[in-house]
C-alpha atoms as a PDB file:
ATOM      1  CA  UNK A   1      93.262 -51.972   8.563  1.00  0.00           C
ATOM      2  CA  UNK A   2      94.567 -55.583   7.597  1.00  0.00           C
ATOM      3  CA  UNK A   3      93.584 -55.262   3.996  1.00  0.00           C
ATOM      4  CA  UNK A   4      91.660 -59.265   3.101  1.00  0.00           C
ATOM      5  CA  UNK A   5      91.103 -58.501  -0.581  1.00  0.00           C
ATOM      6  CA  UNK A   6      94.103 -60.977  -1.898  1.00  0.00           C
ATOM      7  CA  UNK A   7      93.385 -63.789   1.330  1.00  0.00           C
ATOM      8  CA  UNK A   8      89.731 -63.692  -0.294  1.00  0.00           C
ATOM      9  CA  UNK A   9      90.690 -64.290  -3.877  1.00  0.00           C
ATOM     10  CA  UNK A  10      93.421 -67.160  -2.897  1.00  0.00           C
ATOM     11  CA  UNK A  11      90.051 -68.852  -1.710  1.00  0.00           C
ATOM     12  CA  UNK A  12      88.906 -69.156  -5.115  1.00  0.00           C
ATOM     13  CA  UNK A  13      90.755 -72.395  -5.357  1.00  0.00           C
ATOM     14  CA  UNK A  14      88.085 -73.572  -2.765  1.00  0.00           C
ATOM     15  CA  UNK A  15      84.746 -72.636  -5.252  1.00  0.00           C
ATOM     16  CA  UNK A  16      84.378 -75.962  -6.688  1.00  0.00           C
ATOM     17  CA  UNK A  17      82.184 -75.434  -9.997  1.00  0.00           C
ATOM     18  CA  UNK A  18      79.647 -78.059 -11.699  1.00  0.00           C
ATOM     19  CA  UNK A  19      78.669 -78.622  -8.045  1.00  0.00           C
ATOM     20  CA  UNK A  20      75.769 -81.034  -9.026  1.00  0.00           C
ATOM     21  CA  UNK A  21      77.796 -83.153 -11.454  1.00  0.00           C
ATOM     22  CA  UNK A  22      79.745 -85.728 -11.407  1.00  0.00           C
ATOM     23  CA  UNK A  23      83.781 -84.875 -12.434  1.00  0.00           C
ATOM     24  CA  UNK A  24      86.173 -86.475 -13.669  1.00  0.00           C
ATOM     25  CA  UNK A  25      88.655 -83.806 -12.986  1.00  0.00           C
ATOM     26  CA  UNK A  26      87.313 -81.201 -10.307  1.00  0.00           C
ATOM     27  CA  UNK A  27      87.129 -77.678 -11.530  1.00  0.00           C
ATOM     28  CA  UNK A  28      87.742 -74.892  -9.181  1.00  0.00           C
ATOM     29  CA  UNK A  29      86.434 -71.332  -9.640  1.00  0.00           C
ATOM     30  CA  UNK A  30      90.359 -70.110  -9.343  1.00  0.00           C
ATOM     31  CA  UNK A  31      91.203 -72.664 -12.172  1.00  0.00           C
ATOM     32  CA  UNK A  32      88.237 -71.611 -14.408  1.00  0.00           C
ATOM     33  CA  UNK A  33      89.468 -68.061 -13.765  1.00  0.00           C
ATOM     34  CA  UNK A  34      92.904 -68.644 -15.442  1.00  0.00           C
ATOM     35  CA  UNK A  35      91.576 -70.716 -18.399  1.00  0.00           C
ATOM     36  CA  UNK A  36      88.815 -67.667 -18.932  1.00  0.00           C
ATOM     37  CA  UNK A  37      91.963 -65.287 -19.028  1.00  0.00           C
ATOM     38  CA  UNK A  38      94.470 -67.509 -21.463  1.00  0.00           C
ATOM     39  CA  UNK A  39      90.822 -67.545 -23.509  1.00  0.00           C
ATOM     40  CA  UNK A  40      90.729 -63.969 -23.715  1.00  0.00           C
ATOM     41  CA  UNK A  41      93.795 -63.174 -24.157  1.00  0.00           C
ATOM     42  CA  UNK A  42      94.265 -65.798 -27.147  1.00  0.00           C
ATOM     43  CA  UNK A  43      90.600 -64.743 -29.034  1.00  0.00           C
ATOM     44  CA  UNK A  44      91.633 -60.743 -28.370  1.00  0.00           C
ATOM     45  CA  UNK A  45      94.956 -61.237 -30.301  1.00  0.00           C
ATOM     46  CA  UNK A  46      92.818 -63.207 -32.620  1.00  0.00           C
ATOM     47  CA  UNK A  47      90.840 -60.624 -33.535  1.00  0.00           C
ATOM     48  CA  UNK A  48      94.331 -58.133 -33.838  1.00  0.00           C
ATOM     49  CA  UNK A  49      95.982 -60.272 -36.354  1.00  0.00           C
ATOM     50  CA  UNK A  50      92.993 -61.761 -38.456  1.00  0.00           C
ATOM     51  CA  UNK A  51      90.182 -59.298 -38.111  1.00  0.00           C
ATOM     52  CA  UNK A  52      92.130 -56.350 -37.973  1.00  0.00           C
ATOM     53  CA  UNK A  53      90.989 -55.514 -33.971  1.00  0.00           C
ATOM     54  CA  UNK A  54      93.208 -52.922 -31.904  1.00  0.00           C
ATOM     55  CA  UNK A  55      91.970 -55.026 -28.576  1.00  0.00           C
ATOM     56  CA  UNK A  56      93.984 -54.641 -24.946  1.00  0.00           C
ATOM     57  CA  UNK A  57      94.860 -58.336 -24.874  1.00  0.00           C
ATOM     58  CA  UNK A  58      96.688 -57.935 -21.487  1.00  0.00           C
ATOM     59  CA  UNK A  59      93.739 -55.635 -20.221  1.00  0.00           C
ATOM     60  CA  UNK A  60      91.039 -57.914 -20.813  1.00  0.00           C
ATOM     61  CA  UNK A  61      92.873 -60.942 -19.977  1.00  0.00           C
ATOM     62  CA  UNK A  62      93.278 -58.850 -16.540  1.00  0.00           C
ATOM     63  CA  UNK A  63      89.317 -58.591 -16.524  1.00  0.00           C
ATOM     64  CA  UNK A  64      88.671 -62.085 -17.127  1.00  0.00           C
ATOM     65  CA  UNK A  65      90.921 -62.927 -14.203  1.00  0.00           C
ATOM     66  CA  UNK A  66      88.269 -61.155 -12.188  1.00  0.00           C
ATOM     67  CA  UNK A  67      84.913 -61.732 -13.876  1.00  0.00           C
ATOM     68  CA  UNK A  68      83.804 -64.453 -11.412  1.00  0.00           C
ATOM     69  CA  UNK A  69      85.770 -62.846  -8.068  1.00  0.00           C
ATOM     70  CA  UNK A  70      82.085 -62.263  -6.728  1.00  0.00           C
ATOM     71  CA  UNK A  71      81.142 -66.016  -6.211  1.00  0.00           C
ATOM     72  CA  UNK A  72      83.738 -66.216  -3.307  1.00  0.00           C
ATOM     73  CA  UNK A  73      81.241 -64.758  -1.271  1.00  0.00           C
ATOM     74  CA  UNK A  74      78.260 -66.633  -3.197  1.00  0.00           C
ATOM     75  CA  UNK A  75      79.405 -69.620  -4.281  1.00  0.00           C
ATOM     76  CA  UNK A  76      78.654 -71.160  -7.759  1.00  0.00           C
ATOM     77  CA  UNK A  77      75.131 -71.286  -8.319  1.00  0.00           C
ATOM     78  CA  UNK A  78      74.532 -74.122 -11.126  1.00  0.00           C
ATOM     79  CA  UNK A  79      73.340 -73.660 -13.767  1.00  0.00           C
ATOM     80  CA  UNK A  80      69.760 -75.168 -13.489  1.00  0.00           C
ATOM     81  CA  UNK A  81      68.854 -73.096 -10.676  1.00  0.00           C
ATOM     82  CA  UNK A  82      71.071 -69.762 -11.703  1.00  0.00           C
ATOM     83  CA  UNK A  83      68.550 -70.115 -14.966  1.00  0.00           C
ATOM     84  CA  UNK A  84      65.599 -71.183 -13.901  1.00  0.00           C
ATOM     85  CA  UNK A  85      63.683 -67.968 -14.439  1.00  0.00           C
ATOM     86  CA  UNK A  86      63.927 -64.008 -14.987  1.00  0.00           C
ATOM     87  CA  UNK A  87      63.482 -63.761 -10.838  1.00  0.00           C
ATOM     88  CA  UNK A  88      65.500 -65.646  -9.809  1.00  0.00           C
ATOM     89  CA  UNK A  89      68.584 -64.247 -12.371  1.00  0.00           C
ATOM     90  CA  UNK A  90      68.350 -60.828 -11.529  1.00  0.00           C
ATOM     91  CA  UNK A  91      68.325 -61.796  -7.904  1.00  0.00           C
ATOM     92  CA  UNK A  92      71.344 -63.930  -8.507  1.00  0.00           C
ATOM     93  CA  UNK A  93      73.286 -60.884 -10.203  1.00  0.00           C
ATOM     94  CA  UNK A  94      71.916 -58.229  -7.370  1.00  0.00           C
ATOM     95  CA  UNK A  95      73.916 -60.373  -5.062  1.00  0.00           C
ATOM     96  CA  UNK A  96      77.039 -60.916  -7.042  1.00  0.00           C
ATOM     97  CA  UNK A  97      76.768 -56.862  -7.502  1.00  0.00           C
ATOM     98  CA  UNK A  98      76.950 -56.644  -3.699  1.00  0.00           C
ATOM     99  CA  UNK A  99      79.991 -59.601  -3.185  1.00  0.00           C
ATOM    100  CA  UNK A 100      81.786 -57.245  -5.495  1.00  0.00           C
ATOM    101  CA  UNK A 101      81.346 -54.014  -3.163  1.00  0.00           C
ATOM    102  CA  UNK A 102      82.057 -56.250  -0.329  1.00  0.00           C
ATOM    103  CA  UNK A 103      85.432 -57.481  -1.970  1.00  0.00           C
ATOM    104  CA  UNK A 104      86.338 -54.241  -2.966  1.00  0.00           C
ATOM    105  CA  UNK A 105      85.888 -52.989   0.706  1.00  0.00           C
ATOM    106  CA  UNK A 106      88.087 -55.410   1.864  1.00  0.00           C
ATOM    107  CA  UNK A 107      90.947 -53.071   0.150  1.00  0.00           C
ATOM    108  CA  UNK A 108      92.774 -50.177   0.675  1.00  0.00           C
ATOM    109  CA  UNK A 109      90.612 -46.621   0.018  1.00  0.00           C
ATOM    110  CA  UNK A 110      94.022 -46.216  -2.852  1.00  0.00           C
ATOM    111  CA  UNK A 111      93.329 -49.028  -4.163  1.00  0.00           C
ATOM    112  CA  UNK A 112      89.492 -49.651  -4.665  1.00  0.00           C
ATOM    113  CA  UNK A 113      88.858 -47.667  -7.726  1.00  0.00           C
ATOM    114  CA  UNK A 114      91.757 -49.839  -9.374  1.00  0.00           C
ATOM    115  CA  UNK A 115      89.602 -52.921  -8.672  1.00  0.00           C
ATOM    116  CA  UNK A 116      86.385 -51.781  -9.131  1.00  0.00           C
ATOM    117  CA  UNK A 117      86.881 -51.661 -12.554  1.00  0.00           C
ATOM    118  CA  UNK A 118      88.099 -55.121 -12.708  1.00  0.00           C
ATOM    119  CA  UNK A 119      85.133 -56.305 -10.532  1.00  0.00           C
ATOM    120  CA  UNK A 120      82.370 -54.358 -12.106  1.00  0.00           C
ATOM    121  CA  UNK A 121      83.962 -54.027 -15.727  1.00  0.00           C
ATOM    122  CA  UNK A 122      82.426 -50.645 -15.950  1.00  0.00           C
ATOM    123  CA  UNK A 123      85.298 -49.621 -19.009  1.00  0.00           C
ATOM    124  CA  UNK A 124      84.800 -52.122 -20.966  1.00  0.00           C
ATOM    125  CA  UNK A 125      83.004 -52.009 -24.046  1.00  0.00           C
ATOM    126  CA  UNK A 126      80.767 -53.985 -25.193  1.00  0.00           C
ATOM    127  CA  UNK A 127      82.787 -55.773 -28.255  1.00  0.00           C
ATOM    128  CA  UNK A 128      85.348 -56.193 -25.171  1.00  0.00           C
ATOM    129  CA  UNK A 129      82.473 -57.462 -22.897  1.00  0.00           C
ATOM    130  CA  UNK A 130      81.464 -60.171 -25.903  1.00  0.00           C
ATOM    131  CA  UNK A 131      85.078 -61.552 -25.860  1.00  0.00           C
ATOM    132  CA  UNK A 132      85.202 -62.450 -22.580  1.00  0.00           C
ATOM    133  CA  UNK A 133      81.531 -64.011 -22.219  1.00  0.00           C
ATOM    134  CA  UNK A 134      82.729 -65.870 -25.640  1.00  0.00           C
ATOM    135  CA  UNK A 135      86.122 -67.162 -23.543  1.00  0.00           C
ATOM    136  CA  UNK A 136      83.825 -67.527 -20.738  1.00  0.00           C
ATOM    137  CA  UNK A 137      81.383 -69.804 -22.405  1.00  0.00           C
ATOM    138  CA  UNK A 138      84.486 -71.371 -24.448  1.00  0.00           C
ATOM    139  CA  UNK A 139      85.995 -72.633 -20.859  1.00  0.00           C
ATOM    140  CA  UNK A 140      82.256 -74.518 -20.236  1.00  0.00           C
ATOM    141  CA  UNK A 141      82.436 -76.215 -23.595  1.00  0.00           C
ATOM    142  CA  UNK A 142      85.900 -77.297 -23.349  1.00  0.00           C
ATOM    143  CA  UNK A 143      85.062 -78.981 -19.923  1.00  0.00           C
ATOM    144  CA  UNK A 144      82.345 -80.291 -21.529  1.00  0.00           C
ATOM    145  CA  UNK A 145      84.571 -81.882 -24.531  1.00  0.00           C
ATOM    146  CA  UNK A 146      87.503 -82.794 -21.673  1.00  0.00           C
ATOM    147  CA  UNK A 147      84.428 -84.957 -19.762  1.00  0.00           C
ATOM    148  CA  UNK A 148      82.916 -86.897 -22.649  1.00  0.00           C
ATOM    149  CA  UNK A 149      86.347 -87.750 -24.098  1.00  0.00           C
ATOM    150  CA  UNK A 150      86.993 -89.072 -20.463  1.00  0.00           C
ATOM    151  CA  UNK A 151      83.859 -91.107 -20.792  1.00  0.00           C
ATOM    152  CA  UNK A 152      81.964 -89.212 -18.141  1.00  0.00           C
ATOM    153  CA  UNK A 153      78.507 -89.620 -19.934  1.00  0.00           C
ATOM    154  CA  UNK A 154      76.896 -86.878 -17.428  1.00  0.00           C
ATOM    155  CA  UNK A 155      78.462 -84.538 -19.213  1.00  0.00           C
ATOM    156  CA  UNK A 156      76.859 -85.305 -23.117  1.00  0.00           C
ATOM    157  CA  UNK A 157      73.665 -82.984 -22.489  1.00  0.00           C
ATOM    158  CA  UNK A 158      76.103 -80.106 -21.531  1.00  0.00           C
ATOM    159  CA  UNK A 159      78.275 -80.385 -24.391  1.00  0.00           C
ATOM    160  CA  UNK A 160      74.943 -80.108 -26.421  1.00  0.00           C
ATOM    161  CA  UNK A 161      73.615 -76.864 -24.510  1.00  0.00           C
ATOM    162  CA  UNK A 162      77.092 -75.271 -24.059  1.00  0.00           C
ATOM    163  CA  UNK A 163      78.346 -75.767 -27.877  1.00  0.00           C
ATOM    164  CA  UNK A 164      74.614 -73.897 -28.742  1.00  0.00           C
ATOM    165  CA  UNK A 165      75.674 -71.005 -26.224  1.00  0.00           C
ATOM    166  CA  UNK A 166      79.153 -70.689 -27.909  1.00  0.00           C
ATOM    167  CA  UNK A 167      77.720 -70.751 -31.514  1.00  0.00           C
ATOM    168  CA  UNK A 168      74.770 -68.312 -30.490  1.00  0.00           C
ATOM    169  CA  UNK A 169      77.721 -65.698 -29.527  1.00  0.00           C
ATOM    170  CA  UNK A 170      79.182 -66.072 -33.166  1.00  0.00           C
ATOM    171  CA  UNK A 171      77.541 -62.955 -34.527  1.00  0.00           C
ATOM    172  CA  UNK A 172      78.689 -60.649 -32.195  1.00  0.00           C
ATOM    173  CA  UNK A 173      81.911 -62.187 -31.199  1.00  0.00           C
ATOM    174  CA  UNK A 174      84.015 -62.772 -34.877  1.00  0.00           C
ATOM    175  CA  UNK A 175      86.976 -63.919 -33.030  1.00  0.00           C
ATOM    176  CA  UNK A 176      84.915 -66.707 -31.578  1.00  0.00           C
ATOM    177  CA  UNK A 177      83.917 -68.048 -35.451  1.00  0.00           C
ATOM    178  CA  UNK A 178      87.552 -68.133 -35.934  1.00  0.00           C
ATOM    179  CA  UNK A 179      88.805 -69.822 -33.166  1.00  0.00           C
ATOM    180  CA  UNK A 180      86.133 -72.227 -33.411  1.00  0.00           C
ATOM    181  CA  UNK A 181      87.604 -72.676 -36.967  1.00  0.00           C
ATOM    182  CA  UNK A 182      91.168 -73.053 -36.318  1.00  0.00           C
ATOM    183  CA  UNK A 183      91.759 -74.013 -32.582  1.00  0.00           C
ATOM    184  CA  UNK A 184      88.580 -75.711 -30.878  1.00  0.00           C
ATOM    185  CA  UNK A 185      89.889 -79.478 -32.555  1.00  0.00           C
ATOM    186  CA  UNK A 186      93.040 -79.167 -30.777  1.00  0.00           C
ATOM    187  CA  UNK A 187      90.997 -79.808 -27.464  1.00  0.00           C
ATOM    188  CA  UNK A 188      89.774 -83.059 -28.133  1.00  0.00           C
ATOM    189  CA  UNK A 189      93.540 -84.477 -28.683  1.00  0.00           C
ATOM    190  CA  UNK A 190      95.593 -86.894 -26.224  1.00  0.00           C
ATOM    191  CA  UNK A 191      98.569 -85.978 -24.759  1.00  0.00           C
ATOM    192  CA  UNK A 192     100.234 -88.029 -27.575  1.00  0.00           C
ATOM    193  CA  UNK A 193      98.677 -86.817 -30.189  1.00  0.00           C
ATOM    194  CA  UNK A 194      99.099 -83.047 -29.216  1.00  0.00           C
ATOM    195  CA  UNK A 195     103.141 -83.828 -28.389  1.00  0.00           C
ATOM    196  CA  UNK A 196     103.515 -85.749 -32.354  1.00  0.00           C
ATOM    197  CA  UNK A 197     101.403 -82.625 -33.685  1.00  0.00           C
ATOM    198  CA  UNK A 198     104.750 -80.548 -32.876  1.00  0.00           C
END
């Protein structure tokens, strides 16, 4: 068996998201993958040192990695559309539940139950599963903020709706209220200004 699982993931880098929208800089699914991890990663030792948490930081930066592996095999629905009602959701999320079985059958029988957990997060609880929906939405709102400080107007309703998703996920996600504190200004800075803030 010639074992396609890593092939399939390389193709990540070939997912382009915000498919209806014009970009300044393209975003692939494979980039948006490794921004959702450094996210996690950074908002999990967050809540270590400042909240007194006893997260995984390299375990759920491991799950982030994977969170969106299914949409090789489905693509990136936008938003619009992904959201446009209850039907058409849990239709959505039926199909990334089968892109995930199909991925995972691309591996090794040794090595499936390894990735299932990665692709179907089924140990994670759900303080863990809040962190990385919070770095998750985080990575949409910093796009958002990287577009509109480009100029790219198209992208001033999103920053609305996506800054709303990340504050709604406050309450349940207290590393999120501090980072958005402490870090989220930092995003908005020029590459002069973040090399003189040294």
């Amino acid at each position: 068996m010639t074992a396609t699982f890593l092939p399939m993931l390389f193709r990540m880098r070939h997912i382009a998201r915000w498919g209806l929208m014009h970009n300044s800089l393209p975003e692939s699914l494979s980039l948006h993958s490794l921004e959702c991890a450094f996210l996690t990663h950074f908002l999990a030792h967050i809540g270590n040192i400042y909240l007194g948490k006893t997260h995984n930081a390299d375990r759920l930066a491991a799950h982030a990695m994977y969170h969106d592996a299914a949409e090789i095999l489905t693509g990136d629905l936008p938003t619009p559309i992904k959201y446009y009602n209850s039907e058409i959701l849990r239709a959505y999320k039926n199909i990334e539940s089968a892109s995930a079985v199909k991925l995972l059958e691309s591996l090794p029988e040794e090595l499936r139950q390894v990735y299932a957990d990665y692709l179907q997060g089924g140990s994670l609880s759900e303080a863990e599963r809040y962190i990385i929906k919070a770095a998750d939405k985080l990575c949409a709102y910093i796009k958002c903020v990287n577009e509109t400080e480009a100029g790219n107007k198209e992208f001033n309703m999103p920053l609305k709706a996506c800054l709303e998703k990340v504050e709604a996920l406050i309450p349940v996600c207290p590393e999120l209220k501090y980072f958005m504190e402490h870090f989220i200004g930092a995003f908005s800075l020029s590459l002069d200004a973040i090399g003189a803030s040294d």
